[in-house]
PDB file of N, CA and C in Angstrom:
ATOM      1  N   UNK A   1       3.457  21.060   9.211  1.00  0.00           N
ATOM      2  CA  UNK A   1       2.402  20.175   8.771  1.00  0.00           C
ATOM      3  C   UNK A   1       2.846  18.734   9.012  1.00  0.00           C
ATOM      4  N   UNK A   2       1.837  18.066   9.663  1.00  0.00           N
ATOM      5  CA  UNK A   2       1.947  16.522  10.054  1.00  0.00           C
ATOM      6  C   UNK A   2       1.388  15.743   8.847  1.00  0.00           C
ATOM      7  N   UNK A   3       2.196  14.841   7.793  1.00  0.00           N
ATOM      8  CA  UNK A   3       1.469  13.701   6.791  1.00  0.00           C
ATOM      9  C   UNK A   3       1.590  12.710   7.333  1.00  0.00           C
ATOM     10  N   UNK A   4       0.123  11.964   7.589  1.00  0.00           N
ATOM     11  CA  UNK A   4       0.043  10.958   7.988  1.00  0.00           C
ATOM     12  C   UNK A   4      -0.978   9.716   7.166  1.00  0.00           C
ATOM     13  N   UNK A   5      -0.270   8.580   7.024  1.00  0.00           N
ATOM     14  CA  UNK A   5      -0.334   7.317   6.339  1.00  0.00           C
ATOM     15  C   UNK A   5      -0.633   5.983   6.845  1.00  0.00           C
ATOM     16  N   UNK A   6      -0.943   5.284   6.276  1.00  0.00           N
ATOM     17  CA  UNK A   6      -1.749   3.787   6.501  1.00  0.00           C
ATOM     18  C   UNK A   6      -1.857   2.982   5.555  1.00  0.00           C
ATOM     19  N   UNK A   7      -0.909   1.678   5.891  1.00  0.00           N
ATOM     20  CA  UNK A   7      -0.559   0.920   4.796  1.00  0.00           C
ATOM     21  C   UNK A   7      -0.882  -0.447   5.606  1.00  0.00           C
ATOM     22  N   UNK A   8      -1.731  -1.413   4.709  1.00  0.00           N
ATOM     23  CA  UNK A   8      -2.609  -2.589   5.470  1.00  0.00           C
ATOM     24  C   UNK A   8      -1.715  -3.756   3.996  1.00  0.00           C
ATOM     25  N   UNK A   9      -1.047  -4.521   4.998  1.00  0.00           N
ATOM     26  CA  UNK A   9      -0.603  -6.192   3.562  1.00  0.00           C
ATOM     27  C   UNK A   9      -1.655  -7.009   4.867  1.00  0.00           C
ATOM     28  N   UNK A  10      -2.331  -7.902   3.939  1.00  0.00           N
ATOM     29  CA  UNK A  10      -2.988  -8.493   4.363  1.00  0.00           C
ATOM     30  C   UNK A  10      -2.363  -9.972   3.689  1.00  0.00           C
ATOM     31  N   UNK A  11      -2.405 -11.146   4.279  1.00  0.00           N
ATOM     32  CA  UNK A  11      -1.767 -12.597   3.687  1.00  0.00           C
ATOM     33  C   UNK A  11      -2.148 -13.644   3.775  1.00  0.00           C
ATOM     34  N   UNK A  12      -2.180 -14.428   3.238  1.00  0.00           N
ATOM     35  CA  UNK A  12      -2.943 -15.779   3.355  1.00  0.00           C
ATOM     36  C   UNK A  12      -2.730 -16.834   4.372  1.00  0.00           C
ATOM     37  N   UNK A  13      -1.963 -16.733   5.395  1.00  0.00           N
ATOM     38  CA  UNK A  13      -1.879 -17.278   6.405  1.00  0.00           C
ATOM     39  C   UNK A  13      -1.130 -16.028   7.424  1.00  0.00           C
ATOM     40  N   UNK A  14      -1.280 -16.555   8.965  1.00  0.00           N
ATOM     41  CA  UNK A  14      -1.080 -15.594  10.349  1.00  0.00           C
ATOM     42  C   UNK A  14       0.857 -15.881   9.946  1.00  0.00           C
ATOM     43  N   UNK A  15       1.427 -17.481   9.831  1.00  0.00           N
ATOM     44  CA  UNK A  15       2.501 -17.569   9.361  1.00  0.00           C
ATOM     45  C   UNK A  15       3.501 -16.514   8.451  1.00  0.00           C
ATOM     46  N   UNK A  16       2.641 -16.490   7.447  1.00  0.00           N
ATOM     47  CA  UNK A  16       3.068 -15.700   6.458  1.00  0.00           C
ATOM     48  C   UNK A  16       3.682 -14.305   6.904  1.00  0.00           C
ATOM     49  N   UNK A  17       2.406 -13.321   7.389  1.00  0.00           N
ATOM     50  CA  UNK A  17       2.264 -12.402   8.161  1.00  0.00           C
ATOM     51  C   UNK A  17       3.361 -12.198   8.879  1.00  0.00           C
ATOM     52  N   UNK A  18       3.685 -13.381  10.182  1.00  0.00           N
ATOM     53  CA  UNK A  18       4.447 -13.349  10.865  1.00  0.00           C
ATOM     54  C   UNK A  18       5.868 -13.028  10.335  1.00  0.00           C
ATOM     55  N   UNK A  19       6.510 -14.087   9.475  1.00  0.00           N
ATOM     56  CA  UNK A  19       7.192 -14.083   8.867  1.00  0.00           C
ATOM     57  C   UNK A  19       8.088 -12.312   8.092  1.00  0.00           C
ATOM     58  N   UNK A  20       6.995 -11.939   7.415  1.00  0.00           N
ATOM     59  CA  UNK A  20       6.924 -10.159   6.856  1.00  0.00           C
ATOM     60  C   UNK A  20       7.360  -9.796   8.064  1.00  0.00           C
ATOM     61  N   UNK A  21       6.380  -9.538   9.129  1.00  0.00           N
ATOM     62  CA  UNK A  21       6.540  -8.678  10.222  1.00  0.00           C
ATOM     63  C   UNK A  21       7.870  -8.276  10.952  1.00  0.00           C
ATOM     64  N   UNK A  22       8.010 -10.156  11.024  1.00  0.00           N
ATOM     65  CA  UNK A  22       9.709 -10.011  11.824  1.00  0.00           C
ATOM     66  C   UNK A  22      10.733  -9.849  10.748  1.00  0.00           C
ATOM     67  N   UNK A  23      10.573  -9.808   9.486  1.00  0.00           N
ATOM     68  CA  UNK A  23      11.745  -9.648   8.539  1.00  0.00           C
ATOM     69  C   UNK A  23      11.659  -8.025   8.479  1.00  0.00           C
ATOM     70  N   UNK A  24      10.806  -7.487   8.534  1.00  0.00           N
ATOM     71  CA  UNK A  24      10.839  -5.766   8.191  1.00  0.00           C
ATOM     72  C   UNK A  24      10.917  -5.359   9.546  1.00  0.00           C
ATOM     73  N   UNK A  25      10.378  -5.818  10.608  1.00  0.00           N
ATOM     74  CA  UNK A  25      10.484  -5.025  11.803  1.00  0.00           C
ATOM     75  C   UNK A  25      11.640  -4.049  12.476  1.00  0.00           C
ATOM     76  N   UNK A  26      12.798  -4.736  11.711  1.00  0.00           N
ATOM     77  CA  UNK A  26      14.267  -4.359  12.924  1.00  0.00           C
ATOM     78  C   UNK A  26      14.468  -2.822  11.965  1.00  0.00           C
ATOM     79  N   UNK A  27      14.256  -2.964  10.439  1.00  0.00           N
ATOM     80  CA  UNK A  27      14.687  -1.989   9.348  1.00  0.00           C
ATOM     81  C   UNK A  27      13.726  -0.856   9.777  1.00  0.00           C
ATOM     82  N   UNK A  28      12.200  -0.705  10.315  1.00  0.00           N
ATOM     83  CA  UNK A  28      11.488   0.116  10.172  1.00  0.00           C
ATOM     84  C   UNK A  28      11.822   0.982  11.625  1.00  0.00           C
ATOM     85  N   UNK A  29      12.248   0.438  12.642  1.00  0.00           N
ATOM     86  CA  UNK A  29      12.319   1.244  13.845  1.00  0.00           C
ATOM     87  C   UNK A  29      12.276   2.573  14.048  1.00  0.00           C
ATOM     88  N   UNK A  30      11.773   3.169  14.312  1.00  0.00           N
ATOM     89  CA  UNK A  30      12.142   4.802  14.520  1.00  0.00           C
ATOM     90  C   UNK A  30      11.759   5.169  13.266  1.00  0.00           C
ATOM     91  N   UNK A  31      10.726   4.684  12.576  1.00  0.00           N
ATOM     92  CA  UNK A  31      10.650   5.564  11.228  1.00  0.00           C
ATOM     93  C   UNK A  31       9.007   4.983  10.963  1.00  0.00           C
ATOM     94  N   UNK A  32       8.548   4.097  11.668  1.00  0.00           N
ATOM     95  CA  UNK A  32       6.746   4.117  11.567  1.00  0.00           C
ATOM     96  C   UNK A  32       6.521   3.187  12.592  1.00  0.00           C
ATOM     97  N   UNK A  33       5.451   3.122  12.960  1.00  0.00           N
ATOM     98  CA  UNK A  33       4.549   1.934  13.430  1.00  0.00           C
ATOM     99  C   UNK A  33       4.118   0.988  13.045  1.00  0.00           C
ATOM    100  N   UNK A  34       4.524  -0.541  13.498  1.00  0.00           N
ATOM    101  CA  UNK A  34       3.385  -1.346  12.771  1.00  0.00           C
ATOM    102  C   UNK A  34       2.843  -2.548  14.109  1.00  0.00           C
ATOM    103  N   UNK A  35       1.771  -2.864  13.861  1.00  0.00           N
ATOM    104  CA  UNK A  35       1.035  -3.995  14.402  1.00  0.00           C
ATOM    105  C   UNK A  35       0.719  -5.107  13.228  1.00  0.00           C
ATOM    106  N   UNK A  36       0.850  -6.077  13.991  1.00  0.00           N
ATOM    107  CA  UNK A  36       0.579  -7.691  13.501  1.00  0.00           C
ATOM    108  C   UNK A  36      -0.752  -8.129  14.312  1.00  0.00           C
ATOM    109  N   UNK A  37      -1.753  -8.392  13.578  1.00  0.00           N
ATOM    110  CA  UNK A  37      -2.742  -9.019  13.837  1.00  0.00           C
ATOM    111  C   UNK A  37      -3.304 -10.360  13.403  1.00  0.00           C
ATOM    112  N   UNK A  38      -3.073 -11.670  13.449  1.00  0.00           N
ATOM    113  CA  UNK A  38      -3.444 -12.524  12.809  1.00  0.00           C
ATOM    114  C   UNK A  38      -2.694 -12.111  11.627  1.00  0.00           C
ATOM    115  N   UNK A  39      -3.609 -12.306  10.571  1.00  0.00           N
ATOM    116  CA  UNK A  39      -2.484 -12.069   9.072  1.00  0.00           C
ATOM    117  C   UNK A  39      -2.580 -11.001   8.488  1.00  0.00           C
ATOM    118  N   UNK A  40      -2.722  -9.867   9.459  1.00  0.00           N
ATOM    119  CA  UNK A  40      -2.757  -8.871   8.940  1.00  0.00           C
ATOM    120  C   UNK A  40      -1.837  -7.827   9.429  1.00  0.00           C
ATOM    121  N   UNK A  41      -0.579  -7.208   8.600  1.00  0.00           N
ATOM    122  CA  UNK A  41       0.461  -6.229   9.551  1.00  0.00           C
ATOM    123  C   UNK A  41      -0.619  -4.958   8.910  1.00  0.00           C
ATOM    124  N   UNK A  42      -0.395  -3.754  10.251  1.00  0.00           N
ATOM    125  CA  UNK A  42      -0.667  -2.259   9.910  1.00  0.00           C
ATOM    126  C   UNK A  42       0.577  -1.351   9.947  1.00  0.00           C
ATOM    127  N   UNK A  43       0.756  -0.606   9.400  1.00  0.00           N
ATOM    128  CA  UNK A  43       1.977   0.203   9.601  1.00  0.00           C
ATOM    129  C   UNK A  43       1.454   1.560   8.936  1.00  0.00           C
ATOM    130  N   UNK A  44       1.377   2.282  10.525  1.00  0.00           N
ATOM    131  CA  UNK A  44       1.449   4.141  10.264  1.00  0.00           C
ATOM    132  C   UNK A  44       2.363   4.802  10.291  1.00  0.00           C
ATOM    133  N   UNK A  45       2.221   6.203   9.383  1.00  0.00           N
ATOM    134  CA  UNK A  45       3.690   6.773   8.751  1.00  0.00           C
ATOM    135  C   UNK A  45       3.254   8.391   9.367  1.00  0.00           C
ATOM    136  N   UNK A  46       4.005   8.679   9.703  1.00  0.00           N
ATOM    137  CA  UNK A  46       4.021  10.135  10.217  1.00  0.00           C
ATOM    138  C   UNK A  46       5.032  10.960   9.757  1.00  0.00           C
ATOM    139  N   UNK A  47       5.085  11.904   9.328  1.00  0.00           N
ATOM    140  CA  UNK A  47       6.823  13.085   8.585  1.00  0.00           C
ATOM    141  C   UNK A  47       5.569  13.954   8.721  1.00  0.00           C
ATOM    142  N   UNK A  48       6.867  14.815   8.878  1.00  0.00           N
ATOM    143  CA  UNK A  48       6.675  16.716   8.362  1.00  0.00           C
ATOM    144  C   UNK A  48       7.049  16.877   7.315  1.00  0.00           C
ATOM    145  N   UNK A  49       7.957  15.961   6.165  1.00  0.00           N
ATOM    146  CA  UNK A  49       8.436  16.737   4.686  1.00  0.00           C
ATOM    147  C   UNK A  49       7.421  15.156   3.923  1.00  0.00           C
ATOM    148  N   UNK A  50       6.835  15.440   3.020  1.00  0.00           N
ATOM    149  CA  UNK A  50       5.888  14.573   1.716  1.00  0.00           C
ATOM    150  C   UNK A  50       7.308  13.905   1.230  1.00  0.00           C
ATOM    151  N   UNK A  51       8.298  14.341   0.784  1.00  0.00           N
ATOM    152  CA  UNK A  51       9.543  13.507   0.466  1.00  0.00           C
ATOM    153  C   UNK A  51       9.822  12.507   1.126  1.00  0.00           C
ATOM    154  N   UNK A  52       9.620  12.383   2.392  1.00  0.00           N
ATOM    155  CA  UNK A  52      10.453  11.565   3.451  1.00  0.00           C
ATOM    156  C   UNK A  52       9.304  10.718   3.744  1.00  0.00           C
ATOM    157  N   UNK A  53       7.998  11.192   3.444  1.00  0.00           N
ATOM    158  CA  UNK A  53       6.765  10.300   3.987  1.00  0.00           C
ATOM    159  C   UNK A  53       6.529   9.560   3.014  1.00  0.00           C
ATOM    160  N   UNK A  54       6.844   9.716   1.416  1.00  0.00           N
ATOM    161  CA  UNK A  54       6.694   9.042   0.220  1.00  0.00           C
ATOM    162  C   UNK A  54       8.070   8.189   0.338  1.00  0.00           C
ATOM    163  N   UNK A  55       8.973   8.351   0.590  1.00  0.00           N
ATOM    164  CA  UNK A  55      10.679   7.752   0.485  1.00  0.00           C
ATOM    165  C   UNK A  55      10.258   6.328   1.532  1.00  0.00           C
ATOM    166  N   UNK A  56       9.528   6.804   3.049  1.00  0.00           N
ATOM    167  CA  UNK A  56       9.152   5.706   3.618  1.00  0.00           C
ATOM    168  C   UNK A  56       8.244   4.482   3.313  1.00  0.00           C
ATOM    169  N   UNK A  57       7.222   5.060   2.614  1.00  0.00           N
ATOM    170  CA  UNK A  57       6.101   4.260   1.755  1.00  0.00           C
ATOM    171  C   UNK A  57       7.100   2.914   0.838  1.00  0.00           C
ATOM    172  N   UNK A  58       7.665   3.989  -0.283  1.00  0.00           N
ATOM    173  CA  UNK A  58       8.586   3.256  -1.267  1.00  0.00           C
ATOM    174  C   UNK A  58      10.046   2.306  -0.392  1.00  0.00           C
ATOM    175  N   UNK A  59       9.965   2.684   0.362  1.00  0.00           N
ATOM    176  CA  UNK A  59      11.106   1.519   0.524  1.00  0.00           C
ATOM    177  C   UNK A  59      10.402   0.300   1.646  1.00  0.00           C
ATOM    178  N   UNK A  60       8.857   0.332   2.068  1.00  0.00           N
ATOM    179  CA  UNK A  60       8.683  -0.119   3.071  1.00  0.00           C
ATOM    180  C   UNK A  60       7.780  -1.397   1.857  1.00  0.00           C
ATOM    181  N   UNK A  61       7.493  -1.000   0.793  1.00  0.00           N
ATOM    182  CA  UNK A  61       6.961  -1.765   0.143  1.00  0.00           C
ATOM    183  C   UNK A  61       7.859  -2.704  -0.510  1.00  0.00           C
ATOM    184  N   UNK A  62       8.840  -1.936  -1.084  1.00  0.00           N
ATOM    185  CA  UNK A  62       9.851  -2.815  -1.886  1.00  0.00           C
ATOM    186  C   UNK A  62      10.717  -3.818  -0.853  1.00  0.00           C
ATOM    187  N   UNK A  63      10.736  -3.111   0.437  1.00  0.00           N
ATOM    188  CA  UNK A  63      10.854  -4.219   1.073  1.00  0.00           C
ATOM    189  C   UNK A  63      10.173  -5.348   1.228  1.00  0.00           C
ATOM    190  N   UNK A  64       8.827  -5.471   1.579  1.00  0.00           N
ATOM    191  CA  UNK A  64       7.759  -5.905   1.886  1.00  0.00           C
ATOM    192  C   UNK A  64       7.530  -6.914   0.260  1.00  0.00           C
ATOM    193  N   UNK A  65       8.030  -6.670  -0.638  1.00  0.00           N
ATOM    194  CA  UNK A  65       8.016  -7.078  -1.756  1.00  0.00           C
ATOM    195  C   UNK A  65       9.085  -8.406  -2.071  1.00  0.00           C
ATOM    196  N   UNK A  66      10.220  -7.702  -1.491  1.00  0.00           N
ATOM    197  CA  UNK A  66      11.351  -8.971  -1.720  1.00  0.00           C
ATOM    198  C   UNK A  66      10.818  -9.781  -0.624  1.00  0.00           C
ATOM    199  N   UNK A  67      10.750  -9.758   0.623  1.00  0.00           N
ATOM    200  CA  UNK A  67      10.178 -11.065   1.378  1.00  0.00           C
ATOM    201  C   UNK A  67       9.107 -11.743   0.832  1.00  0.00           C
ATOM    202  N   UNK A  68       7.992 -11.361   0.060  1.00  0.00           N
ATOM    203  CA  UNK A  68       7.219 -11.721  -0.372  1.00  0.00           C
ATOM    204  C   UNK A  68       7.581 -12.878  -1.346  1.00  0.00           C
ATOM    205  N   UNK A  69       8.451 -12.269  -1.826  1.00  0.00           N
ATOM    206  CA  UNK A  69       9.224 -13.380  -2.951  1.00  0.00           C
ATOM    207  C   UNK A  69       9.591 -14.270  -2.402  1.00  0.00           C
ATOM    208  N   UNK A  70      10.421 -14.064  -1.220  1.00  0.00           N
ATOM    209  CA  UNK A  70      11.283 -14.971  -0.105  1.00  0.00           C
ATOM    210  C   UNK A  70      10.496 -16.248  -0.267  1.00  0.00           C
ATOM    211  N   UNK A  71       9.259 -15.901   0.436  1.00  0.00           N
ATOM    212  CA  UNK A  71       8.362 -16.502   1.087  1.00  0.00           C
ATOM    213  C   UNK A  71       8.037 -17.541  -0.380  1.00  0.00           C
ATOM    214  N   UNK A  72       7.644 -16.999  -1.211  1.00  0.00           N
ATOM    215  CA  UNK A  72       7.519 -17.563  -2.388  1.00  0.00           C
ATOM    216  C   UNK A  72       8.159 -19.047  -2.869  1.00  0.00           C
ATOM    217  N   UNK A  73       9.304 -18.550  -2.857  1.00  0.00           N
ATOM    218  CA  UNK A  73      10.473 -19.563  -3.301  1.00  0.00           C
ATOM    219  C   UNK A  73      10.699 -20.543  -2.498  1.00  0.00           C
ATOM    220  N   UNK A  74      10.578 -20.336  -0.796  1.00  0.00           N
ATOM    221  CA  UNK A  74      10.781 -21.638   0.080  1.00  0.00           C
ATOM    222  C   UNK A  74       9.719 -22.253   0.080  1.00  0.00           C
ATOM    223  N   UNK A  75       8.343 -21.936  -0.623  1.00  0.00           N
ATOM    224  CA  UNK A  75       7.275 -22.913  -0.728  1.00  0.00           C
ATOM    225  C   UNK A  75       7.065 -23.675  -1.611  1.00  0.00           C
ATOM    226  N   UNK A  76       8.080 -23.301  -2.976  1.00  0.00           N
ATOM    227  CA  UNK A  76       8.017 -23.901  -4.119  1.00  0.00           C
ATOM    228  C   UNK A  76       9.294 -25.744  -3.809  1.00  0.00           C
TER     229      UNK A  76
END
């Protein structure tokens, strides 16, 4: 069985976006897809085990989470 996933961060500037994209890009290789569109990244998830397709979700967010902060703090 193929589980397959779709996870949309959408951001308030193409910058921003950019920024996410190239900070998670090098970590995700070989483990999903993503496209950058303007300010919007997509990233599809494909596994055969629900463990490994949920394990990818959770670490792609919490990643996606600390840059967020990143981003945060150098604007303050």
């Amino acid at each position: 069985m193929i589980i397959k996933g779709e996870i949309n961060f959408k951001y308030a500037t193409s910058d921003d976006a950019e920024v996410v994209y190239e900070a998670l890009e090098v970590d995700n290789e070989n483990y999903l897809k993503s496209s950058l569109d303007q300010n919007l990244i997509t990233y599809t998830i494909h596994s055969e085990k629900l463990g490994t397709f949920l394990a990818t979700i959770d670490d792609l967010i919490a990643s996606e989470i600390v840059v967020e902060k990143i981003i945060d703090k150098t604007k303050q």
